[in-house]
Protein backbone atom coordinates (compact mmCIF):
# COMPACT_ATOMS: atom_id res chain seq x y z
CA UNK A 1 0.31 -17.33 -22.53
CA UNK A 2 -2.35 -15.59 -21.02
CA UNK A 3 -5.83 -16.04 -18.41
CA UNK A 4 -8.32 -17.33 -20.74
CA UNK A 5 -12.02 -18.00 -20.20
CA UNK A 6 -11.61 -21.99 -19.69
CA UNK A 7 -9.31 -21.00 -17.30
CA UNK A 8 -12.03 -18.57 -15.80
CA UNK A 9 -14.20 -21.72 -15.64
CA UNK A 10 -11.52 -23.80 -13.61
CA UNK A 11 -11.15 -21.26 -11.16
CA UNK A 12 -15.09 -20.64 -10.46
CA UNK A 13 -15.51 -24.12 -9.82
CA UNK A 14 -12.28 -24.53 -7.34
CA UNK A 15 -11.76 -20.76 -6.06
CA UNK A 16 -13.68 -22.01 -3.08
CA UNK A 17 -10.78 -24.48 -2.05
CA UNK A 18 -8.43 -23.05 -4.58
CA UNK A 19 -7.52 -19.89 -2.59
CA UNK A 20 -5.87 -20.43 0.70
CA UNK A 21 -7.87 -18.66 3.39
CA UNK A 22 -9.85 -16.59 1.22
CA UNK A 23 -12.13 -15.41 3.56
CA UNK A 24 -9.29 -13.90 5.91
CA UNK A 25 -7.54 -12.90 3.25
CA UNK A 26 -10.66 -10.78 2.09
CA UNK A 27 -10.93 -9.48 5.93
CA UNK A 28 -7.52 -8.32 5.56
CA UNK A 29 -8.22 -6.18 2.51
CA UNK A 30 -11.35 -4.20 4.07
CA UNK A 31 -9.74 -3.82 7.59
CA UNK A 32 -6.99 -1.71 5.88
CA UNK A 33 -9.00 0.79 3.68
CA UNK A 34 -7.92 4.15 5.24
CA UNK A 35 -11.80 5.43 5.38
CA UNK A 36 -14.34 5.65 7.75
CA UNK A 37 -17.36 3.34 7.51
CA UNK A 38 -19.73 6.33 6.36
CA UNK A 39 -17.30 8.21 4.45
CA UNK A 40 -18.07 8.37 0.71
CA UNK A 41 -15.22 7.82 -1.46
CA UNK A 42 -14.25 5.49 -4.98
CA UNK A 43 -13.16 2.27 -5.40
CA UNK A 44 -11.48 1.01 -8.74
CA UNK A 45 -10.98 -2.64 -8.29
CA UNK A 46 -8.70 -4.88 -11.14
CA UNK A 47 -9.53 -8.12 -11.38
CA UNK A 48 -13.35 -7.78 -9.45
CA UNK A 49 -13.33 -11.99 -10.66
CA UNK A 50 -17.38 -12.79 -9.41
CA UNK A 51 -18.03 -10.00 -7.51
CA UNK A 52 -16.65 -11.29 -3.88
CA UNK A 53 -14.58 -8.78 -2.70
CA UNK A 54 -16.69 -6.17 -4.46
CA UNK A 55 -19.50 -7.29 -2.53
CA UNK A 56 -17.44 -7.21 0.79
CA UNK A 57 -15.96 -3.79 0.44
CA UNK A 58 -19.69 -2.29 -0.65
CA UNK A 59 -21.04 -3.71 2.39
CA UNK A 60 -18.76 -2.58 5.19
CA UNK A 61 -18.47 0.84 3.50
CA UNK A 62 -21.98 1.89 2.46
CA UNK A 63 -21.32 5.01 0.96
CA UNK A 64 -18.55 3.76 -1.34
CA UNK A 65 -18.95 3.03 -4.81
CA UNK A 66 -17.22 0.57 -7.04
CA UNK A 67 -15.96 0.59 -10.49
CA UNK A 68 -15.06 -3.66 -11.03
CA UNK A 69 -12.88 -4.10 -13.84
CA UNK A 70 -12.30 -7.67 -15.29
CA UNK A 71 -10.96 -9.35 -18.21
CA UNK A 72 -13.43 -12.07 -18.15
CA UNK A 73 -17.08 -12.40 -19.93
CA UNK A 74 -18.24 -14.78 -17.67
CA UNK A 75 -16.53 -13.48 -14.43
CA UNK A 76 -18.19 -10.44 -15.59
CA UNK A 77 -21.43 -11.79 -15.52
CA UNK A 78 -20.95 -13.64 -12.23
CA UNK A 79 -19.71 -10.09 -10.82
CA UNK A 80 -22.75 -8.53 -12.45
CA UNK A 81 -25.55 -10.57 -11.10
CA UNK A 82 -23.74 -10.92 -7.46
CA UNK A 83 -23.54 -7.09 -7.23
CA UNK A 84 -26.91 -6.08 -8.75
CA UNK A 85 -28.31 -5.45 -5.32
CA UNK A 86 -25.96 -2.38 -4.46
CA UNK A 87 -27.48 -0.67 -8.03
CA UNK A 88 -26.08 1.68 -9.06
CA UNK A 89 -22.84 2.19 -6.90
CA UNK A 90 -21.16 -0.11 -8.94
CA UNK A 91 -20.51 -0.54 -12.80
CA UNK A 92 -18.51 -3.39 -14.15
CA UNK A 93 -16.44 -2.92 -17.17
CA UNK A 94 -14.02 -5.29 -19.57
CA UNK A 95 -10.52 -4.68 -19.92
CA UNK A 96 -7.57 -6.22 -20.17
CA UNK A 97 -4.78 -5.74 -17.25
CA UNK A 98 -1.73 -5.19 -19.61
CA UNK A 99 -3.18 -1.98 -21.89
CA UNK A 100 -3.15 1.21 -20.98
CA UNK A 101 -6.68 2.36 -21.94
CA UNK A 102 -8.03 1.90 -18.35
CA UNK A 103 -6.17 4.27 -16.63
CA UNK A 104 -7.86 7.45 -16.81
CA UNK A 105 -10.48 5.28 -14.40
CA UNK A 106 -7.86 5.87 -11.69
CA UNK A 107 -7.61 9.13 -11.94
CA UNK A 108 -9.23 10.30 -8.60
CA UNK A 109 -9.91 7.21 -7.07
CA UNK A 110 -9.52 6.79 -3.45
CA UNK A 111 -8.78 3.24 -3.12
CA UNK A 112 -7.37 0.87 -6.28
CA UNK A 113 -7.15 -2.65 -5.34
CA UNK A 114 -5.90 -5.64 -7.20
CA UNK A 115 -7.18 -9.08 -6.44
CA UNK A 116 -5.02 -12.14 -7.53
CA UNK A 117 -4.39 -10.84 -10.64
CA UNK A 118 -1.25 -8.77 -10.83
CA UNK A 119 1.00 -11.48 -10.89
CA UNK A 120 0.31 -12.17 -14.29
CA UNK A 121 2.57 -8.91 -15.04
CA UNK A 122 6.03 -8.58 -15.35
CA UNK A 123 8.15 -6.89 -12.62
CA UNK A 124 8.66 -3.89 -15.07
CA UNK A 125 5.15 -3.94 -15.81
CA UNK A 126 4.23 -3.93 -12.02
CA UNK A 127 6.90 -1.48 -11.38
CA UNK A 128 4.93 0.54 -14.49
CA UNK A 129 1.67 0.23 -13.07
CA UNK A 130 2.57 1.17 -9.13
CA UNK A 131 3.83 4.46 -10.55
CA UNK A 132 0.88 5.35 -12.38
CA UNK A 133 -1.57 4.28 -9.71
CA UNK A 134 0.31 6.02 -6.95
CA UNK A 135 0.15 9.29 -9.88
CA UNK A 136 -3.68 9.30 -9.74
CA UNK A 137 -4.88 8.45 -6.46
CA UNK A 138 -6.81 11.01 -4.39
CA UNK A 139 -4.27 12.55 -1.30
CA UNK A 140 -5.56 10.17 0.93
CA UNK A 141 -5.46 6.93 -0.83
CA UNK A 142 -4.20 3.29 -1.13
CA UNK A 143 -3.65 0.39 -2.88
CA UNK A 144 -4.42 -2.55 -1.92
CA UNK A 145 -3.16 -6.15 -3.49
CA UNK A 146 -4.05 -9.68 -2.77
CA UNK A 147 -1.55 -11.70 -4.94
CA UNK A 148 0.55 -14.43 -4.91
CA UNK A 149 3.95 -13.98 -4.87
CA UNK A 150 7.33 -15.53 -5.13
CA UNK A 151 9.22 -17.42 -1.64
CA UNK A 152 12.95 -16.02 -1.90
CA UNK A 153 14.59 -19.15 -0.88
CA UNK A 154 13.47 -22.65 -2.12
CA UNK A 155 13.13 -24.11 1.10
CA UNK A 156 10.17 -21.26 1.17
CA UNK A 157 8.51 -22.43 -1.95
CA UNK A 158 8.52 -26.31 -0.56
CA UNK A 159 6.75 -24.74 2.50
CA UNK A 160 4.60 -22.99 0.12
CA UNK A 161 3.55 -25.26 -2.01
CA UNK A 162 2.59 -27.97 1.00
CA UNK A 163 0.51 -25.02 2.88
CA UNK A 164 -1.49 -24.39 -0.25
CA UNK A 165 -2.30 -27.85 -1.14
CA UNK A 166 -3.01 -28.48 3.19
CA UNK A 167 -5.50 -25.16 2.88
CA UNK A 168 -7.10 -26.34 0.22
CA UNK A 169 -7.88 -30.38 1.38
CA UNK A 170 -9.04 -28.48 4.42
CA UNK A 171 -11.47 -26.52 2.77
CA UNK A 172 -12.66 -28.65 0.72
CA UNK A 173 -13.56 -31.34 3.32
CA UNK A 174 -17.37 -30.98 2.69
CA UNK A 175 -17.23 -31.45 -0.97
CA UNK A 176 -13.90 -33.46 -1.47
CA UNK A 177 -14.21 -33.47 -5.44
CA UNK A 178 -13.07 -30.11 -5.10
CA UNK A 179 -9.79 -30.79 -3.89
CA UNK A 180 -9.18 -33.86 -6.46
CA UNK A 181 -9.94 -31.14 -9.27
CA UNK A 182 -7.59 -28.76 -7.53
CA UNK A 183 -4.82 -31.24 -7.65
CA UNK A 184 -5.83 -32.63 -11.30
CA UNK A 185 -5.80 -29.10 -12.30
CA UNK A 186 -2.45 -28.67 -11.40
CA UNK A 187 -3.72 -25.27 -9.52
CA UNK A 188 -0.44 -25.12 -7.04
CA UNK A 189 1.97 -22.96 -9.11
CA UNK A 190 4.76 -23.70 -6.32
CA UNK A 191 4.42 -27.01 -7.55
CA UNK A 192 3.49 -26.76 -11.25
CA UNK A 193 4.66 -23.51 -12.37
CA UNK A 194 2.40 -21.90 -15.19
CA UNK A 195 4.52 -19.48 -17.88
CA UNK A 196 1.43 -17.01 -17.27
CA UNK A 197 2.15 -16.42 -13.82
CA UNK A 198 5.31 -14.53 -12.85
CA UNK A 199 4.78 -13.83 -9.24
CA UNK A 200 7.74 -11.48 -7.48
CA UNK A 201 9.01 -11.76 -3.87
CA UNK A 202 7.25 -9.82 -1.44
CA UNK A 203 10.08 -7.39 -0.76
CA UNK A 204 10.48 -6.06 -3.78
CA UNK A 205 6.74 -5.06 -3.93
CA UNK A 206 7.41 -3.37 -1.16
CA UNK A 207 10.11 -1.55 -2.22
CA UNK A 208 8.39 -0.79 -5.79
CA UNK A 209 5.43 0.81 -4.44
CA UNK A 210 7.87 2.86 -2.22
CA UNK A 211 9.80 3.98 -5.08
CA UNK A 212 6.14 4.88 -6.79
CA UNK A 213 5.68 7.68 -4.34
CA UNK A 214 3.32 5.83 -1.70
CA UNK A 215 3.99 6.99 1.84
CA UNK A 216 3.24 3.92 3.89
CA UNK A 217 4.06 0.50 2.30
CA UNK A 218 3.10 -2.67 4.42
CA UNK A 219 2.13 -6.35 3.99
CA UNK A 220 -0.81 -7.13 5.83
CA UNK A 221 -0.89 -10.69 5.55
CA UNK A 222 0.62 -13.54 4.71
CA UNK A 223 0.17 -17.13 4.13
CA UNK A 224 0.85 -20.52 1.27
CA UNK A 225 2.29 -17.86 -0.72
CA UNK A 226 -0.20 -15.71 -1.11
CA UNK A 227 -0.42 -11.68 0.85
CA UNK A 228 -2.11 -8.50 1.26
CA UNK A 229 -0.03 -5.76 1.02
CA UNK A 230 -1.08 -1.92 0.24
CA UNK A 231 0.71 1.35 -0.09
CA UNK A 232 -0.72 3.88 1.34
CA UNK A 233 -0.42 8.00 -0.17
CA UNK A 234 -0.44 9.02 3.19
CA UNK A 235 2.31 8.38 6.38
């Protein structure tokens, strides 16, 4: 199974509520880019989804540009009209996470990161993909990942899974239809796991993008199963 675009639609109306701590978790991923506000440099970002965390990184780092990469139409669209005000510093492109014909787009790059979509790779896949990132990055670059990813102990999942559905009822406490179609979408994969998503344990990220070649490997942050972590080309 794969992300398809009614699941697209599910996820635009819920992401709100549906992501635990989203906004933080954003935060998270521009406090640890490793340039200076004015520096120029290039973002490649998989998985752009609407345009958020485009929009946040373009804004803190005004000389940055942005190439947004998604596999969704109308994500792309939503990304598109969100990010239309930066002009030309960004361009946002189809593709699909899983080929290979996106790659050259690294090549260069200063900064790669992956928003909540890696997880629908493989561990050899991931393992695949660390390498070639960490291969094509500038000498000064990172990736950066907001994912979920997989408790190593059950008891760990059960916290999980009751952390994501308590984030969620609390953000949703302005507009509490949200969080019924969170829980009648079965969105909590700690509790309803979903053959498309094959989240790994945060240690052996860290340990795969070590054994890619980045200097630096770190999570960031942490929470209802979900983290930033990065690897950084430089100690």
């Amino acid at each position: 199974m794969s992300w398809t675009e009614s699941d697209s639609s599910i996820f635009g109306e819920i992401a709100d509520v549906a992501v635990p701590r989203r906004a933080e978790m954003m935060q998270r991923i521009v406090a640890a880019v490793p340039f200076a506000r004015d520096e120029a440099f290039r973002i490649v970002e998989l998985g752009c989804g609407d345009g958020r965390l485009a929009s946040e990184l373009l804004g803190a780092f005004p000389a940055a540009t942005i190439v947004g990469l998604d596999g969704s139409e109308s994500m792309r669209d939503q990304a598109g009209a969100r990010l239309a005000p930066f002009g030309d510093r960004v361009r946002v492109r189809p593709f699909k996470l899983e080929s290979l014909d996106w790659w050259d787009l690294m090549f260069g790059a200063d900064l790669v990161v992956a928003s909540l979509c890696l997880h629908h790779l493989n561990d050899a896949r991931k393992q695949y993909l660390y390498k070639a990132v960490a291969d094509r990055l500038s000498e000064r670059g990172a990736l950066l990942i907001a994912d979920l990813i997989e408790p190593a102990h059950e008891s760990a999942r059960r916290a999980a899974a009751d952390d994501w559905d308590r984030a969620a009822e609390a953000q949703a406490l302005e507009r509490p239809e949200l969080f019924k179609r969170f829980l009648d979408a079965r969105w909590n994969h700690f509790r309803f796991p979903d053959p498309a998503d094959r989240p790994s344990p945060i240690f052996h990220h860290l340990v795969w993008l070590r054994h890619a070649g980045f200097a630096a490997v770190d999570c960031l942050w942490m929470y209802a199963g979900h983290a930033v972590f990065a690897g950084f080309k430089a100690g």
